[in-house]
N, C-alpha and C. Protein backbone atom coordinates (compact mmCIF):
# COMPACT_ATOMS: atom_id res chain seq x y z
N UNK A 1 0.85 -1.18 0.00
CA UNK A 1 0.00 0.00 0.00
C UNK A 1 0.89 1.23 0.00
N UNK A 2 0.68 2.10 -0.81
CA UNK A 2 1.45 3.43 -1.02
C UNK A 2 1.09 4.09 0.40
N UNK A 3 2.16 4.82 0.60
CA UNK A 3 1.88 5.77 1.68
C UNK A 3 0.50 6.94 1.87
N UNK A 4 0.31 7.33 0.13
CA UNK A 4 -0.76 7.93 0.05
C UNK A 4 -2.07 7.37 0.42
N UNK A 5 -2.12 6.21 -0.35
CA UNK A 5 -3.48 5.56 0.23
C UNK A 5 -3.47 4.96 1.33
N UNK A 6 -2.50 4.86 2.51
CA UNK A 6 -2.65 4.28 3.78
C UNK A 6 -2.58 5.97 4.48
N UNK A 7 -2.64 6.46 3.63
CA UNK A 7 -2.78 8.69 4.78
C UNK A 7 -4.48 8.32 5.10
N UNK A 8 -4.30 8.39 3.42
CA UNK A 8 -6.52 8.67 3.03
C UNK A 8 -6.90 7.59 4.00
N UNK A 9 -6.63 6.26 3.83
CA UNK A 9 -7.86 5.45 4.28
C UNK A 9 -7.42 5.47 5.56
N UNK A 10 -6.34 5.95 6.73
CA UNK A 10 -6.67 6.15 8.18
C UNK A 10 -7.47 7.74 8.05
N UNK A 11 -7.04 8.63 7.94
CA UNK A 11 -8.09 9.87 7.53
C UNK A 11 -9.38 9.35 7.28
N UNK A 12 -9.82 8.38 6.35
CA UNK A 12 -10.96 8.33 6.55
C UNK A 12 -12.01 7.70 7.22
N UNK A 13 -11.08 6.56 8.14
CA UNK A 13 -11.59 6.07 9.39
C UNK A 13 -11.51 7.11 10.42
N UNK A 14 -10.71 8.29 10.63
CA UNK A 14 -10.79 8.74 11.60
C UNK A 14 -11.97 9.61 11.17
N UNK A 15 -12.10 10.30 10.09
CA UNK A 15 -13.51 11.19 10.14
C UNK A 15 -14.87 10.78 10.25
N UNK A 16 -14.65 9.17 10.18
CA UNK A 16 -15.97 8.44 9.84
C UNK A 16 -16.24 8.15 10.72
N UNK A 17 -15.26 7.83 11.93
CA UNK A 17 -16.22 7.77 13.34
C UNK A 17 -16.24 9.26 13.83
N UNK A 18 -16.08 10.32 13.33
CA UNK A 18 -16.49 11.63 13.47
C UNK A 18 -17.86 11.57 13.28
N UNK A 19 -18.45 10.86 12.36
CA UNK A 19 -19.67 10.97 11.60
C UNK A 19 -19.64 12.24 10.53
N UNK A 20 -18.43 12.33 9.94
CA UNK A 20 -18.52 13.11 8.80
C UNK A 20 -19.06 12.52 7.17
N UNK A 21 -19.79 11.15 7.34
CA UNK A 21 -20.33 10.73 5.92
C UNK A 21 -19.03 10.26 5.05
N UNK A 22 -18.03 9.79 5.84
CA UNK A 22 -17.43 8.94 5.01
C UNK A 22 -16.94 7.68 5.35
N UNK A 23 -16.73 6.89 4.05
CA UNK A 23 -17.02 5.06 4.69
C UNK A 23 -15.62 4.80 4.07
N UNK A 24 -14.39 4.15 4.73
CA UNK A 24 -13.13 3.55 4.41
C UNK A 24 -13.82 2.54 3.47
N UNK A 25 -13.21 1.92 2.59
CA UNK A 25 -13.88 0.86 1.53
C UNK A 25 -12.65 -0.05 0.79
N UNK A 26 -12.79 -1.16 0.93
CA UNK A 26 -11.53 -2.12 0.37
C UNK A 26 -11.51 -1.80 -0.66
N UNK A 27 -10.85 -2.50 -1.96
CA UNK A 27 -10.07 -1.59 -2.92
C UNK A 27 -11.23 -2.37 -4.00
N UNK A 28 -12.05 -3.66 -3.63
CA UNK A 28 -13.36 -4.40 -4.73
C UNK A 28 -14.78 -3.77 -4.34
N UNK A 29 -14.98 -3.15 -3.18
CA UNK A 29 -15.76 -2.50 -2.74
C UNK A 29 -17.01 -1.72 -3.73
N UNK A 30 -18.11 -2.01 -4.02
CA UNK A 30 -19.15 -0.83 -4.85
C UNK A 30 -20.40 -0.67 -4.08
N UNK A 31 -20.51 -0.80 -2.68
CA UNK A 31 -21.16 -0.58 -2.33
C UNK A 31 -21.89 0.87 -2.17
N UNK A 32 -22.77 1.82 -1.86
CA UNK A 32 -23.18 2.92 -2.16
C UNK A 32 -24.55 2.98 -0.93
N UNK A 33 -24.03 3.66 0.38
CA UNK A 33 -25.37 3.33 1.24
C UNK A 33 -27.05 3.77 0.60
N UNK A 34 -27.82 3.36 1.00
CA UNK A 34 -29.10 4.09 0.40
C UNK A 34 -29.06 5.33 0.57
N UNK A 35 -29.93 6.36 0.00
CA UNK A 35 -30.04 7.70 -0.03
C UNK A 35 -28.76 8.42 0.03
N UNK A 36 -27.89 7.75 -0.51
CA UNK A 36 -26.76 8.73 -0.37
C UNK A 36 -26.15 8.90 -2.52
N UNK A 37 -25.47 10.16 -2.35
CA UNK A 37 -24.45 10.36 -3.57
C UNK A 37 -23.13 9.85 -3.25
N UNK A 38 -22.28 8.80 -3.97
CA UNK A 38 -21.37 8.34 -3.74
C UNK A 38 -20.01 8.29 -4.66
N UNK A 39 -18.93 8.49 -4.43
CA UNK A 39 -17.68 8.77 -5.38
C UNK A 39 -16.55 7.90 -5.18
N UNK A 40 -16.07 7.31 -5.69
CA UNK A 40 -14.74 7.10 -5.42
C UNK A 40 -13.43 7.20 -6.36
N UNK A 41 -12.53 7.09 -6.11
CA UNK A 41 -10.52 7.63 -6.28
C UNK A 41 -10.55 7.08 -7.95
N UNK A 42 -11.21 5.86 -7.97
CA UNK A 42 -10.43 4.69 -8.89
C UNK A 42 -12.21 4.50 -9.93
N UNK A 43 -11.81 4.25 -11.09
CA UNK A 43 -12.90 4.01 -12.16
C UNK A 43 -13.41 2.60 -11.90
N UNK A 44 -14.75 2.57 -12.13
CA UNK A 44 -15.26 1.65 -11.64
C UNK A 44 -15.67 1.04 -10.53
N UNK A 45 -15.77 1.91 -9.55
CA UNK A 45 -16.43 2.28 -7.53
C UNK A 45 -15.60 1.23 -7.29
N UNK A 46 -14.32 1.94 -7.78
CA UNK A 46 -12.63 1.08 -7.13
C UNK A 46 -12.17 2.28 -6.74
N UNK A 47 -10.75 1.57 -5.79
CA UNK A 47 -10.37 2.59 -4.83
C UNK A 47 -10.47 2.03 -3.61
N UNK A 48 -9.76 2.63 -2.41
CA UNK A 48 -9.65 2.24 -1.30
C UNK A 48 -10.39 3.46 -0.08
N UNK A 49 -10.73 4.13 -0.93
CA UNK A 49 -12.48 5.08 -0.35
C UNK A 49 -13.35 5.20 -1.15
N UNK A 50 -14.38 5.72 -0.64
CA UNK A 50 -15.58 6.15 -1.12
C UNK A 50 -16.36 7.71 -0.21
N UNK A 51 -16.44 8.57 -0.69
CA UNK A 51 -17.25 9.87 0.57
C UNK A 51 -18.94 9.69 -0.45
N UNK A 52 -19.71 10.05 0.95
CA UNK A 52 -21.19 9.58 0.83
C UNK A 52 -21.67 10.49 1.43
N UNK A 53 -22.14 12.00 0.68
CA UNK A 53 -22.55 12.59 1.58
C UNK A 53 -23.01 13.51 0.24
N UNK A 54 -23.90 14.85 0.79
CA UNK A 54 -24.16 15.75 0.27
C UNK A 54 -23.39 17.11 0.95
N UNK A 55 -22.67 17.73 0.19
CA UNK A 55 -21.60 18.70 0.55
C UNK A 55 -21.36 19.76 -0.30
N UNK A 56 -21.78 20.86 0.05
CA UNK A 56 -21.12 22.76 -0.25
C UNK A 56 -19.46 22.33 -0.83
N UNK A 57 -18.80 21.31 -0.06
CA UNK A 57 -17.70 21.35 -0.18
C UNK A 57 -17.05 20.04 0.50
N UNK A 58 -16.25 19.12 -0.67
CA UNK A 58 -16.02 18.15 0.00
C UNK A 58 -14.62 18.13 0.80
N UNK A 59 -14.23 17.31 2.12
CA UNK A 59 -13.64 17.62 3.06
C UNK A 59 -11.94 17.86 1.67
N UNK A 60 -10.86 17.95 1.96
CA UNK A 60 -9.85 18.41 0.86
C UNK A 60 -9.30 17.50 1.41
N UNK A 61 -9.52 15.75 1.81
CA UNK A 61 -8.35 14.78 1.33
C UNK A 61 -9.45 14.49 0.08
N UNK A 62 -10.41 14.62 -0.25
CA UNK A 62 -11.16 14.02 -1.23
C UNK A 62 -11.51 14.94 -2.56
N UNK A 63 -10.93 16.46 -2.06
CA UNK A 63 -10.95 17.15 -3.16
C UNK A 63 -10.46 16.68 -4.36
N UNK A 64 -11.45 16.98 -5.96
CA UNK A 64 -10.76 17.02 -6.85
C UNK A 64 -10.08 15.66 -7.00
N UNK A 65 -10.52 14.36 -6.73
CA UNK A 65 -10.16 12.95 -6.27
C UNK A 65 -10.94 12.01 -6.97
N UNK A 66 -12.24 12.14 -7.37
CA UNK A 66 -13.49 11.35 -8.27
C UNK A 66 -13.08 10.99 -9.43
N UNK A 67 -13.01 9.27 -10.14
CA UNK A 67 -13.44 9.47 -10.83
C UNK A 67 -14.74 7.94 -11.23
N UNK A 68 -15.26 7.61 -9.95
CA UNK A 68 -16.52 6.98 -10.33
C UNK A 68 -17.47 7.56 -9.50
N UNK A 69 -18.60 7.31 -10.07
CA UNK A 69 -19.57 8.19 -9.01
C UNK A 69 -21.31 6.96 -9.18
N UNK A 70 -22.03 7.04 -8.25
CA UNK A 70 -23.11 6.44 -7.98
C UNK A 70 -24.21 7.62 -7.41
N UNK A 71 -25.46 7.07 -7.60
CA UNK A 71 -26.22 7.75 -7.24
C UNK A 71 -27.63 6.91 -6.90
N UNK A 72 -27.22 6.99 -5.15
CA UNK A 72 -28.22 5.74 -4.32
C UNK A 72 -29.52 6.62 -3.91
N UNK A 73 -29.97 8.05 -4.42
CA UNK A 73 -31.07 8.79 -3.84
C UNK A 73 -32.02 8.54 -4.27
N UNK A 74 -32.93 9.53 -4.01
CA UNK A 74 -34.47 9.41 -4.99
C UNK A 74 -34.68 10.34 -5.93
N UNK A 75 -33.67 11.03 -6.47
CA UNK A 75 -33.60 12.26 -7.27
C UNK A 75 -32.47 12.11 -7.72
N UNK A 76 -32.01 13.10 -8.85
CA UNK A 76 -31.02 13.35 -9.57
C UNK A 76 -29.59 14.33 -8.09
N UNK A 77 -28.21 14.20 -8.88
CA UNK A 77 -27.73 14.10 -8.25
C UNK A 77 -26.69 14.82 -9.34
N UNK A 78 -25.73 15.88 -8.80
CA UNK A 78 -24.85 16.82 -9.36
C UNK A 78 -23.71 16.92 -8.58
N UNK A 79 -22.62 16.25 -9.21
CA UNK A 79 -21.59 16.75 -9.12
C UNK A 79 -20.33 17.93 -9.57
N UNK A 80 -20.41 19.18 -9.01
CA UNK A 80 -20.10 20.22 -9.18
C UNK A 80 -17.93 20.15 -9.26
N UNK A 81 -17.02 20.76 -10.00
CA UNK A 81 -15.61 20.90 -10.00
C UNK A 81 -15.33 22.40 -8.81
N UNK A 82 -16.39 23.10 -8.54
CA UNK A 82 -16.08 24.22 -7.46
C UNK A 82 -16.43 24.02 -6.39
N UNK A 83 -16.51 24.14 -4.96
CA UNK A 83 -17.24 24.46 -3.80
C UNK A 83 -18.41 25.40 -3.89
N UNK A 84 -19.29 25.11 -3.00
CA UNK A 84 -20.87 25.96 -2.92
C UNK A 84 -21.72 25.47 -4.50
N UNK A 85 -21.77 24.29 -4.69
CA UNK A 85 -22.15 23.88 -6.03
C UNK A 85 -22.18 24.53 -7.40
N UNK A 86 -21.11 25.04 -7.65
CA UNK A 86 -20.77 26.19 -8.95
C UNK A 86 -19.72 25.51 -9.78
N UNK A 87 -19.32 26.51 -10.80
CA UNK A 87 -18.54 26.18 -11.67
C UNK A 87 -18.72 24.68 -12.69
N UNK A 88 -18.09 24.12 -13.18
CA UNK A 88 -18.34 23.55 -14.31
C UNK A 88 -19.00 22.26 -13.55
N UNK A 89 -20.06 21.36 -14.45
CA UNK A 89 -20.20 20.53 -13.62
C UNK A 89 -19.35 19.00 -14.35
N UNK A 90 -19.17 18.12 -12.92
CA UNK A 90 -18.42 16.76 -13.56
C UNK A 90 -19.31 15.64 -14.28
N UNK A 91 -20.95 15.60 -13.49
CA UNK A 91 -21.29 14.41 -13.27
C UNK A 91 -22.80 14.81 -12.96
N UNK A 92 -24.24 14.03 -13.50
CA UNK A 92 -25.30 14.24 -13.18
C UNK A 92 -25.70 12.92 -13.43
N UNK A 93 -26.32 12.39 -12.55
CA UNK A 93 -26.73 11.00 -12.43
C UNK A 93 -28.18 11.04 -12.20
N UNK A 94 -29.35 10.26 -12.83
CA UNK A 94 -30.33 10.08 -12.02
C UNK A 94 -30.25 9.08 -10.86
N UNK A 95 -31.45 8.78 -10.09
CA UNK A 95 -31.37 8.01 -9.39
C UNK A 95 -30.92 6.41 -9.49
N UNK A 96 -30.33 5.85 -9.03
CA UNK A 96 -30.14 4.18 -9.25
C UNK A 96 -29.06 4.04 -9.95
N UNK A 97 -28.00 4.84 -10.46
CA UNK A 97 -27.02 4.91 -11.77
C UNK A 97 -26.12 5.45 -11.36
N UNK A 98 -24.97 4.55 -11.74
CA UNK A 98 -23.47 4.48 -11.61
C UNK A 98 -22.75 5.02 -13.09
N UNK A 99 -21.56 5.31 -13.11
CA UNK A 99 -20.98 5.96 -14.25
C UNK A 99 -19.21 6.53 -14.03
N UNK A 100 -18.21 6.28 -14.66
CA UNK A 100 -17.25 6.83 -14.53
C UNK A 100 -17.27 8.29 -15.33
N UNK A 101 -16.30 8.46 -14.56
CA UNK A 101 -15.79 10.14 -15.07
C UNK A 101 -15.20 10.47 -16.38
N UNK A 102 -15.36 11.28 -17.40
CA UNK A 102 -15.02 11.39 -18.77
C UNK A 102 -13.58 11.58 -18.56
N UNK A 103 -12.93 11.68 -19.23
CA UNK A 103 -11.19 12.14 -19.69
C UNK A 103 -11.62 13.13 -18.55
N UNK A 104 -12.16 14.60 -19.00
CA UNK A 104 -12.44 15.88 -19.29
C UNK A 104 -12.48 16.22 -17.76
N UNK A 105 -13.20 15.45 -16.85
CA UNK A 105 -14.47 15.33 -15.57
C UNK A 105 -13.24 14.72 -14.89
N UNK A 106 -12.64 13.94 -14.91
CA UNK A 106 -11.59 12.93 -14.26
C UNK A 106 -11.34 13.96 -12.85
N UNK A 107 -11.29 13.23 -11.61
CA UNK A 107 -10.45 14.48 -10.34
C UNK A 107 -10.87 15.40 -10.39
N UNK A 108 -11.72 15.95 -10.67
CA UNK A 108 -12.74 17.65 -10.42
C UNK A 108 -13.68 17.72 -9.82
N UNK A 109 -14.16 16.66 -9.07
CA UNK A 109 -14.71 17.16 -7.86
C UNK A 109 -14.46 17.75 -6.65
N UNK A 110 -15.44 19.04 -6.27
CA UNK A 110 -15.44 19.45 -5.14
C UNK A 110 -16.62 19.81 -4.60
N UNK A 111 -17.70 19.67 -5.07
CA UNK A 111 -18.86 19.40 -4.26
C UNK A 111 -19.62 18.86 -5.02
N UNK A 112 -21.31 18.13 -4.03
CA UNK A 112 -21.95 17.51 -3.92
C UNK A 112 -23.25 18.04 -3.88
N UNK A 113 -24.36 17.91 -4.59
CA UNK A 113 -25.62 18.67 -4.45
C UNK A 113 -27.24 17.87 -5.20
N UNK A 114 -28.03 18.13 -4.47
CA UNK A 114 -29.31 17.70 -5.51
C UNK A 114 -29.55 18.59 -6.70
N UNK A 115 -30.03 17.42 -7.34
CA UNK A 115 -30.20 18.45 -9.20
C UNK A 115 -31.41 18.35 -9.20
């Protein structure tokens, strides 16, 4: 395990028993809790995280980090490249639908919002 991904995935056990909406996730992992928008590092809801939350702004080990995304809500679901849901968008999913990130979209997430 690279040093980088053993930073993230203790970071993200430690925020997750914070209850900051994020779930550590083995590296075969595609799970996606219900009602939640879900992302992870690696194409194909691979990766050794996943953040599950709706967010103005996602925490900055996960900034700019996406490039699969799910969408476990009951509505459409927008993934924004700025904070406060602006600027270009990466990703719009309806409900029930998974999808990797284009070339273009790749690592440009920074927030999370209903569409």
């Amino acid at each position: 395990m690279t040093n980088r991904r053993l930073i993230l995935r203790v970071m993200a056990i430690a925020l997750g028993l914070a209850g900051a909406g994020i779930v550590a996730a083995p590296a075969s992992a595609v799970s996606c809790p219900s009602n939640s928008p879900c992302f992870w590092d690696d194409a194909d809801r691979g990766g050794n995280w996943v953040y599950s939350s709706f967010s103005n702004g996602v925490p900055s080990a996960y900034n700019d980090k996406a490039s699969s995304f799910q969408n476990n809500t009951g509505g459409n679901v927008v993934w924004y490249w700025n904070a406060g849901c602006s600027g270009n968008v990466a990703m719009v999913l309806s409900s029930g639908t998974w999808q990797n990130a284009s070339w273009f979209n790749n690592d440009k997430t920074s927030s999370v919002c209903r569409g």
